[in-house]
Protein backbone atom coordinates (compact mmCIF):
# COMPACT_ATOMS: atom_id res chain seq x y z
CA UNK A 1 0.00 0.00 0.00
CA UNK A 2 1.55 3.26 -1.12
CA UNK A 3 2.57 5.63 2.15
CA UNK A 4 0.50 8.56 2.39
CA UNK A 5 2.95 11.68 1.47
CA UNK A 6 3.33 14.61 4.45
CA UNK A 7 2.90 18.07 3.77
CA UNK A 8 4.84 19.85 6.16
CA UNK A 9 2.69 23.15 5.17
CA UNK A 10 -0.52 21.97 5.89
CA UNK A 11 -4.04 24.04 6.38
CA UNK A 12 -3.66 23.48 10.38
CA UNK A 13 -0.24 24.95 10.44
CA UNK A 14 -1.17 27.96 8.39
CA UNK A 15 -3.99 28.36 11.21
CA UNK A 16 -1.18 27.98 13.66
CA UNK A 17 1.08 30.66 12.03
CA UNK A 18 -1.86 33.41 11.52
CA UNK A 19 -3.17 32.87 15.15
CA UNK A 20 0.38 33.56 16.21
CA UNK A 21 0.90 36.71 13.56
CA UNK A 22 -1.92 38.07 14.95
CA UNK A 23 -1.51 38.02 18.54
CA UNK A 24 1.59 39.36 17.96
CA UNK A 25 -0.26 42.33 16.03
CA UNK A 26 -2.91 42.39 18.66
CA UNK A 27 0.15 42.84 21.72
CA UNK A 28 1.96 45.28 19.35
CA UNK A 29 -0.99 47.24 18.92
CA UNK A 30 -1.92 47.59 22.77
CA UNK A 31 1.64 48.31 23.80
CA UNK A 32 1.76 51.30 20.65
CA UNK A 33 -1.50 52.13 22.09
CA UNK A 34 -0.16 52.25 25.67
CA UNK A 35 3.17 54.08 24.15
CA UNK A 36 1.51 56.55 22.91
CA UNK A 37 -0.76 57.62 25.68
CA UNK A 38 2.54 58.19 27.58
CA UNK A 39 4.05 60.05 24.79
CA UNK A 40 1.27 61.99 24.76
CA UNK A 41 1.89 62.64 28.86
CA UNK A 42 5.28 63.56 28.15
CA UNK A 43 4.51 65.66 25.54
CA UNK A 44 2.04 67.30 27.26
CA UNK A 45 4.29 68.33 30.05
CA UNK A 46 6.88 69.42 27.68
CA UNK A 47 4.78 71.61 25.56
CA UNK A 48 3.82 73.32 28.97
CA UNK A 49 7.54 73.81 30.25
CA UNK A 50 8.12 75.21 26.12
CA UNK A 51 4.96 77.69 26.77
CA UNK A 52 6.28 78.78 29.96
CA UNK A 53 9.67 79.70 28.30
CA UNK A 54 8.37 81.63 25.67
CA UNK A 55 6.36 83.73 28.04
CA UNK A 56 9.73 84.18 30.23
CA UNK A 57 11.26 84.87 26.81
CA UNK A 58 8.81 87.58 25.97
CA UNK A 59 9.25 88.98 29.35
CA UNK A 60 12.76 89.00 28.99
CA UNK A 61 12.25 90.76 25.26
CA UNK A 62 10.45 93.24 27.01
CA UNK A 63 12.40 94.21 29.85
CA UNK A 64 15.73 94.19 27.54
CA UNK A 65 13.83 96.61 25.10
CA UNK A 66 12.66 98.82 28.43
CA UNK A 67 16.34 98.29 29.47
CA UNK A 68 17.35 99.47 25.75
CA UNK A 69 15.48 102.82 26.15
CA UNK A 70 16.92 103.64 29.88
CA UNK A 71 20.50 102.82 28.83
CA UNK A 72 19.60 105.48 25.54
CA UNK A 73 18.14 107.92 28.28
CA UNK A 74 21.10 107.30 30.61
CA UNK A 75 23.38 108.18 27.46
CA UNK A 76 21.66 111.11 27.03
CA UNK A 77 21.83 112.22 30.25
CA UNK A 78 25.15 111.42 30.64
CA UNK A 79 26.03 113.32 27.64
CA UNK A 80 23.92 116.53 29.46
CA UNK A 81 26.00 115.93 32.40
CA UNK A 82 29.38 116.01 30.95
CA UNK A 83 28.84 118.84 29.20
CA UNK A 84 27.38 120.80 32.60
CA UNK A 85 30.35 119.70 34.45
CA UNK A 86 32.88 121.10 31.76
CA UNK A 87 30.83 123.97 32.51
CA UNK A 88 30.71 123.84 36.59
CA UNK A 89 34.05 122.67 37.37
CA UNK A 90 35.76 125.75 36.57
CA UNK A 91 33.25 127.80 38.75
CA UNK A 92 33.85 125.45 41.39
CA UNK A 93 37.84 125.63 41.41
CA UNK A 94 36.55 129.20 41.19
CA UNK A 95 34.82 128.97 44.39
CA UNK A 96 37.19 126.42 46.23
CA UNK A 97 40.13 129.37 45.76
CA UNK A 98 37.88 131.79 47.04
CA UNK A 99 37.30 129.96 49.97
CA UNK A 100 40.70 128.88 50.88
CA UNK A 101 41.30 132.38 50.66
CA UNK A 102 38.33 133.09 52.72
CA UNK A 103 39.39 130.13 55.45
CA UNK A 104 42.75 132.13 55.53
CA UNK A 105 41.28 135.35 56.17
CA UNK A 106 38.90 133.96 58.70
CA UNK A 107 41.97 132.23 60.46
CA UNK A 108 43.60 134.92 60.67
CA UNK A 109 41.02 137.15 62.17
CA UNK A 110 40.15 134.62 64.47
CA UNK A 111 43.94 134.74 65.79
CA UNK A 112 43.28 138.66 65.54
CA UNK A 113 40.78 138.22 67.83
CA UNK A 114 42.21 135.94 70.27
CA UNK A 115 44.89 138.19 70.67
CA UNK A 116 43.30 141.53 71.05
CA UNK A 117 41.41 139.09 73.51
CA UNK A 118 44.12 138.50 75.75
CA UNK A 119 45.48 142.25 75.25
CA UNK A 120 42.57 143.34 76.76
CA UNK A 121 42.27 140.75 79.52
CA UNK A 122 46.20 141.81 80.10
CA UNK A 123 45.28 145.32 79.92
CA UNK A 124 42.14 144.73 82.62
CA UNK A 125 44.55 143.14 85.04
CA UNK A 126 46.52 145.66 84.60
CA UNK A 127 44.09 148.24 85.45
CA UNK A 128 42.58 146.62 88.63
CA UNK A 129 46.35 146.42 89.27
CA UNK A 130 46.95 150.34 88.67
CA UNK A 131 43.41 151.31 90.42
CA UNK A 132 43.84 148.92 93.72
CA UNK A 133 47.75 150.44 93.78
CA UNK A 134 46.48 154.47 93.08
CA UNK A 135 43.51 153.44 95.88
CA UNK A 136 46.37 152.34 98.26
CA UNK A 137 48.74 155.18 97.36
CA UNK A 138 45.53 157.69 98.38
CA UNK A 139 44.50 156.43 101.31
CA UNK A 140 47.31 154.19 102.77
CA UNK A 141 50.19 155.70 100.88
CA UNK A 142 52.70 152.80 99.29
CA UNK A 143 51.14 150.16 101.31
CA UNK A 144 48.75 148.28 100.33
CA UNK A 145 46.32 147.32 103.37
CA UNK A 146 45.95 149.73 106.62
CA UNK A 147 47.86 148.15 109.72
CA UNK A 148 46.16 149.77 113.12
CA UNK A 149 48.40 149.21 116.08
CA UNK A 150 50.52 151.02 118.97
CA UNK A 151 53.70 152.35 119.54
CA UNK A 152 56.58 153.29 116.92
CA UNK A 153 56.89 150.68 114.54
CA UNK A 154 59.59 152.22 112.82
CA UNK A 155 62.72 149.84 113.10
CA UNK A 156 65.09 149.18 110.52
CA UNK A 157 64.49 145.79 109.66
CA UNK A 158 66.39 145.36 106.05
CA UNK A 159 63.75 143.27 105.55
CA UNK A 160 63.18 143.36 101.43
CA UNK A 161 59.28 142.84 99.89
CA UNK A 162 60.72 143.09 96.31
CA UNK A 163 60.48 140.61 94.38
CA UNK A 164 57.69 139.57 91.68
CA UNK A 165 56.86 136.51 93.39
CA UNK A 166 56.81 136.75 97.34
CA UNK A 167 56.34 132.83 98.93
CA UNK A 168 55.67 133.46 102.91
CA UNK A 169 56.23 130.55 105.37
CA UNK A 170 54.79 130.48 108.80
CA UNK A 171 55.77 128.19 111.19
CA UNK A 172 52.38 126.80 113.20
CA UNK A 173 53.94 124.23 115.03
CA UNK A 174 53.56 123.69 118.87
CA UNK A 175 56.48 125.61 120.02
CA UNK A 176 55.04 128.97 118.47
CA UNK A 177 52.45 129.06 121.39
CA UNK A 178 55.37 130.33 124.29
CA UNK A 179 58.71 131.55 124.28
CA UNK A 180 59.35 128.81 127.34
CA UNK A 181 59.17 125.20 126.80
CA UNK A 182 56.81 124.99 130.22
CA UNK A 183 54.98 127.50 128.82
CA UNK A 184 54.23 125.40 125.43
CA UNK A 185 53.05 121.83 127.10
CA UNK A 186 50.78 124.35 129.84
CA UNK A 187 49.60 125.99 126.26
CA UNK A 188 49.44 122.99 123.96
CA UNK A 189 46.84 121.75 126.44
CA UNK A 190 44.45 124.88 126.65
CA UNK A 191 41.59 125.04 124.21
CA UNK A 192 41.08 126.71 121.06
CA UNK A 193 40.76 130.53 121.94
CA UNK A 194 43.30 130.03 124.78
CA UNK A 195 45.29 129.48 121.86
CA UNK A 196 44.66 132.07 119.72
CA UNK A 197 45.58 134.42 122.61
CA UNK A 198 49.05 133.12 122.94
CA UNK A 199 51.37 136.26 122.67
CA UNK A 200 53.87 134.89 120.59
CA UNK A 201 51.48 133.80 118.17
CA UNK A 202 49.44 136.79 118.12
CA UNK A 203 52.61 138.44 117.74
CA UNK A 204 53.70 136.13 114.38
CA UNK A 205 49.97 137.30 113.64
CA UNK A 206 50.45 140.57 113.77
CA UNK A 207 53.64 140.36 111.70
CA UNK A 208 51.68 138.67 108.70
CA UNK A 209 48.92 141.12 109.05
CA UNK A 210 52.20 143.96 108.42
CA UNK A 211 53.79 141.90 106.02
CA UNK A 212 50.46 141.55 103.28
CA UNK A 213 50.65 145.84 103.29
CA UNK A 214 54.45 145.60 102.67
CA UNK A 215 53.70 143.57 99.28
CA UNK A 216 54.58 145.42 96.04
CA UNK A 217 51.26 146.06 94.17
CA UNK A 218 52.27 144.38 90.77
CA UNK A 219 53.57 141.29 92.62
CA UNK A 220 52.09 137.86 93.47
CA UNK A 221 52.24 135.92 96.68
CA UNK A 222 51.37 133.13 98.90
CA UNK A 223 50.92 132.28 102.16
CA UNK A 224 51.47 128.64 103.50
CA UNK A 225 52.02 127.31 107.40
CA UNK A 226 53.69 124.65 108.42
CA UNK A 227 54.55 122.20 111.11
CA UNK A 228 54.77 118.49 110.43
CA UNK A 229 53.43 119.38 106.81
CA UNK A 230 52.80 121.99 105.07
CA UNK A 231 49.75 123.79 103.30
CA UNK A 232 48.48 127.13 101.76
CA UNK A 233 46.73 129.10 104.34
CA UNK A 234 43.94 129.81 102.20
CA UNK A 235 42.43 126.84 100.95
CA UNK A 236 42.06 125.84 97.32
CA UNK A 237 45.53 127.85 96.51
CA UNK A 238 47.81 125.08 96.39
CA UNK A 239 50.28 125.62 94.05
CA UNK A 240 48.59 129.07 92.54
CA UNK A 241 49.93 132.57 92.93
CA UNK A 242 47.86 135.08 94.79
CA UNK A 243 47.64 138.57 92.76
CA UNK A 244 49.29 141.14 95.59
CA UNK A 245 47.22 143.93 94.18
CA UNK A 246 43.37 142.43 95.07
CA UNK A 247 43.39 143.95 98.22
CA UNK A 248 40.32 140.95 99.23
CA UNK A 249 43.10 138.22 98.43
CA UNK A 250 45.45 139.78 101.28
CA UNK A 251 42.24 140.55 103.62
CA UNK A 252 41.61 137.14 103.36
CA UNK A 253 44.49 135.64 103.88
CA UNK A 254 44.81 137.73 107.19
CA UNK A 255 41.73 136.52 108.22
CA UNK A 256 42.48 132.81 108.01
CA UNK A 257 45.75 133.45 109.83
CA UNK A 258 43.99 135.01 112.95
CA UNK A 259 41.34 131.58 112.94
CA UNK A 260 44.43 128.93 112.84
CA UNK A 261 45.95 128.00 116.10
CA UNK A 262 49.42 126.37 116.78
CA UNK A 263 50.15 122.38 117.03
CA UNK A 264 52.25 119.49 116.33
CA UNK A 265 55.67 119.22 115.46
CA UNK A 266 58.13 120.70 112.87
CA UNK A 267 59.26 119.53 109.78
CA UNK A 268 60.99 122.63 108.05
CA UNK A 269 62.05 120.32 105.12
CA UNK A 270 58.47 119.72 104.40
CA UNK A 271 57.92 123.33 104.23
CA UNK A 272 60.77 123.51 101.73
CA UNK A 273 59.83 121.32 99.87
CA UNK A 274 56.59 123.00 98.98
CA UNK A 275 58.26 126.03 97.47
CA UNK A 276 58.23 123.05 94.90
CA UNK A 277 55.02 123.22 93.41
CA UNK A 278 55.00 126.65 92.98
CA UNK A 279 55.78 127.44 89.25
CA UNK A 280 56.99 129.69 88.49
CA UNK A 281 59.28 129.54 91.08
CA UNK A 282 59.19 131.81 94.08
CA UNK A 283 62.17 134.72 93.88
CA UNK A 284 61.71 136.26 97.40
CA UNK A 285 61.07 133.78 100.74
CA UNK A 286 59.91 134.97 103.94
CA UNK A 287 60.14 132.44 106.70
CA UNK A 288 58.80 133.23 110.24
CA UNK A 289 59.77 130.67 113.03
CA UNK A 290 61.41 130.35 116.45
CA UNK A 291 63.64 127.30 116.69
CA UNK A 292 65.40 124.11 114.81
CA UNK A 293 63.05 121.53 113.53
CA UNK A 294 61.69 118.59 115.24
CA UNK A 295 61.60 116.22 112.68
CA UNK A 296 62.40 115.22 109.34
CA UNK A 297 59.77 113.95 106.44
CA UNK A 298 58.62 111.65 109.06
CA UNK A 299 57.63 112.07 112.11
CA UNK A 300 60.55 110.25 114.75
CA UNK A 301 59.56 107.46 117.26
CA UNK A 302 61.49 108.75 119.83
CA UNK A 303 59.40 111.65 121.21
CA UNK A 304 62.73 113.67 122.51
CA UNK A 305 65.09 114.92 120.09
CA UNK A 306 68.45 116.22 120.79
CA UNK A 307 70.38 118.92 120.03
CA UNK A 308 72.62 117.38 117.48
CA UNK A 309 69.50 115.61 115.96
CA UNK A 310 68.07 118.83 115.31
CA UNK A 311 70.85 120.46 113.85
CA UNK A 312 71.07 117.93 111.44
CA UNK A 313 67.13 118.03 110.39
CA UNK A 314 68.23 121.72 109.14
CA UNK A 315 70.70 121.28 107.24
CA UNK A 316 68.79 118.38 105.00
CA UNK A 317 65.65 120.74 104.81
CA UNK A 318 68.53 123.31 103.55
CA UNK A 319 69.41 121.97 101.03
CA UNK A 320 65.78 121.43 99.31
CA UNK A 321 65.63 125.10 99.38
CA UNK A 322 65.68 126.53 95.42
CA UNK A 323 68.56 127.78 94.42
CA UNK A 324 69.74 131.61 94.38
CA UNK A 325 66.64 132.47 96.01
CA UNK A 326 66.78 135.13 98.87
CA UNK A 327 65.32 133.79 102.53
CA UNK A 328 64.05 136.36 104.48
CA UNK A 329 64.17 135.55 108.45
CA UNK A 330 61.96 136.61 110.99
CA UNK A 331 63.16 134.69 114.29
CA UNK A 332 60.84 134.49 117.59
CA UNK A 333 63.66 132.80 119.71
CA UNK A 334 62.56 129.97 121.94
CA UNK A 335 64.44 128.54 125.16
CA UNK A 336 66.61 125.87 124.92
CA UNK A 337 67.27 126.42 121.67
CA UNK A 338 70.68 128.39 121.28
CA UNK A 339 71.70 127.01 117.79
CA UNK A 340 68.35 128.71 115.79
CA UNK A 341 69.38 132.21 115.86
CA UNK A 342 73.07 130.90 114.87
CA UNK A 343 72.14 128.56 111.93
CA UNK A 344 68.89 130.64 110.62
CA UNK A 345 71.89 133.87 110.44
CA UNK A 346 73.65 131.98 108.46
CA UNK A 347 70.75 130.71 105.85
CA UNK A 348 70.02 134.40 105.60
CA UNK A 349 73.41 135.26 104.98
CA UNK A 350 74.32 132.54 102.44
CA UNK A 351 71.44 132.98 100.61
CA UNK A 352 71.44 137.06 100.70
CA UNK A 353 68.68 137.28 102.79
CA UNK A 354 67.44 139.14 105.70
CA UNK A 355 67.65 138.01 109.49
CA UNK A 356 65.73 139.86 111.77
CA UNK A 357 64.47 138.88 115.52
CA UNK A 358 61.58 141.46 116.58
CA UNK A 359 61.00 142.69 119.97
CA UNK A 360 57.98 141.73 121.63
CA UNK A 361 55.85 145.11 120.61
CA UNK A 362 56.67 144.37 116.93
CA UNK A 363 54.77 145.39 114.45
């Protein structure tokens, strides 16, 4: 029996092979499908972000065309400008000369001023100087304050108020309450107005109240006690001169002297050494004491003090004296002290001074 020949193409495979075609075109088609939906998405959002741009480019368009017509206008203006300042800057070098030479003039008047300024403040001194000396030479002759008192006060004293700048030291120390050294511990232990009545300090009183109408009218001067320091007797002066000619000044100073009362030690190199902080220096000293000093800078730990001790607390308080300067010496001798009147000579003399000791109805 003859085989039956295979076709290897047959009607079933054909089925086969177009099922299979078209499921393939049926998946292509719903994934194009699906493709193309998110195309579109994309699209979508990328034709927005492109719309967006080309309203940000219009805007920019815009703003570079506004931007266009300033920077012309600026130009313009610019152009204005340059040509007004070709115009201005001369005027203005034109002013700033003017004004220099203005600043120089006003400078200049100003110093002008200042000094006619202190002309006249010079020349007002000057006259309150001239007036309080012509009052004084009317009514008290060359002196400058009245002195009242007893007796004949005429001695010859060689004591010399020259001098342009007069520096008066009083000693207020303990020992200028009584010529007796009983006489100074019974003193030292009274009151107040006991003490103010002492004789010998009513006496170095009196001889300050004579010395302020001795002072040349066109001088200065101060006034400063001392007796373990030292201080102006008018406070607040420290260190200033005192015009000679305002007759209140010297009133004044009078007037503290008769409310101060004598105590403590005395350190005369203390008082010295306050002629220091005058400046201008003082050219004319006056120094009114009784005896040697107690003490140096400090005040000792031993409460008696000898002779020799003494001695020796003089000479280093002489020697912080300013140089060349004359020291005037009015001496109210105390007992038991016989080398004062001996070493305050010779201070006067070395320095070209005066020595003087007053009797007791002096001034």
């Amino acid at each position: 029996m003859k085989r039956k020949k295979i076709t290897v193409f047959s009607l079933s495979f054909l089925d086969i092979i177009t099922c299979g075609l078209g499921a393939i075109i049926l998946l292509f088609v719903l994934i194009n499908a699906k493709s193309a939906a998110h195309q579109d998405s994309i699209s979508s959002d990328y034709r927005a972000e492109v719309s967006r741009l080309e309203l940000l480019v219009l805007d920019g368009k815009k703003n570079l065309i506004e931007a266009r017509n300033s920077l012309e206008k600026t130009e313009t203006d610019l152009v204005t400008i340059q040509g007004l300042s070709r115009r201005i800057l001369p005027l203005l070098e034109t002013h700033r000369v003017e004004l220099s030479d203005r600043d120089k003039e006003t400078l200049a008047a100003k110093a002008h001023v200042n000094k006619l300024k202190a002309d006249l403040k010079s020349l007002e001194e000057e006259v309150k100087r001239l007036r309080a000396g012509a009052k004084a030479s009317d009514e008290l002759g060359t002196k400058l304050r009245p002195f009242p008192g007893r007796g004949d006060r005429q001695y010859l004293t060689d004591l010399k108020m020259g001098g342009r700048r007069i520096f008066i030291l009083v000693d207020a120390s303990a020992s200028m309450l009584d010529e007796t050294i009983v006489g100074i511990v019974r003193r030292r232990n009274q009151g107040l107005k006991e003490k103010l009545q002492a004789p010998k300090w009513k006496q170095a009183v009196a001889t300050i109240d004579w010395l302020t109408t001795q002072l040349p009218p066109t001088s200065k001067f101060q006034v400063y006690t001392f007796n373990e320091t030292a201080a102006p007797l008018m406070p607040g002066t420290r260190g200033t001169w005192l015009n000679a000619g305002d007759v209140t000044q010297l009133n004044q100073a009078v007037e503290h002297m008769h409310k101060l009362a004598p105590q403590r030690g005395t350190s005369l190199i203390n008082a010295f050494k306050a002629l220091k902080e005058m400046n201008p220096a003082p050219d004319n000293i006056f120094l009114l004491t009784d005896s040697l000093p107690t003490m140096g800078t400090e005040k000792p730990w031993r409460k008696r003090v000898s002779g020799k001790k003494r001695l020796g607390y003089f000479n280093d308080a002489v020697k912080a004296l300013p140089p060349k300067v004359p020291v005037n010496i009015v001496l109210y001798p105390m007992e038991g002290d016989p080398a004062a009147a001996v070493s305050f000579w010779k201070l006067a003399k070395d320095s070209r001074g005066s020595f003087f000791c007053p009797s007791k109805d002096w001034p």
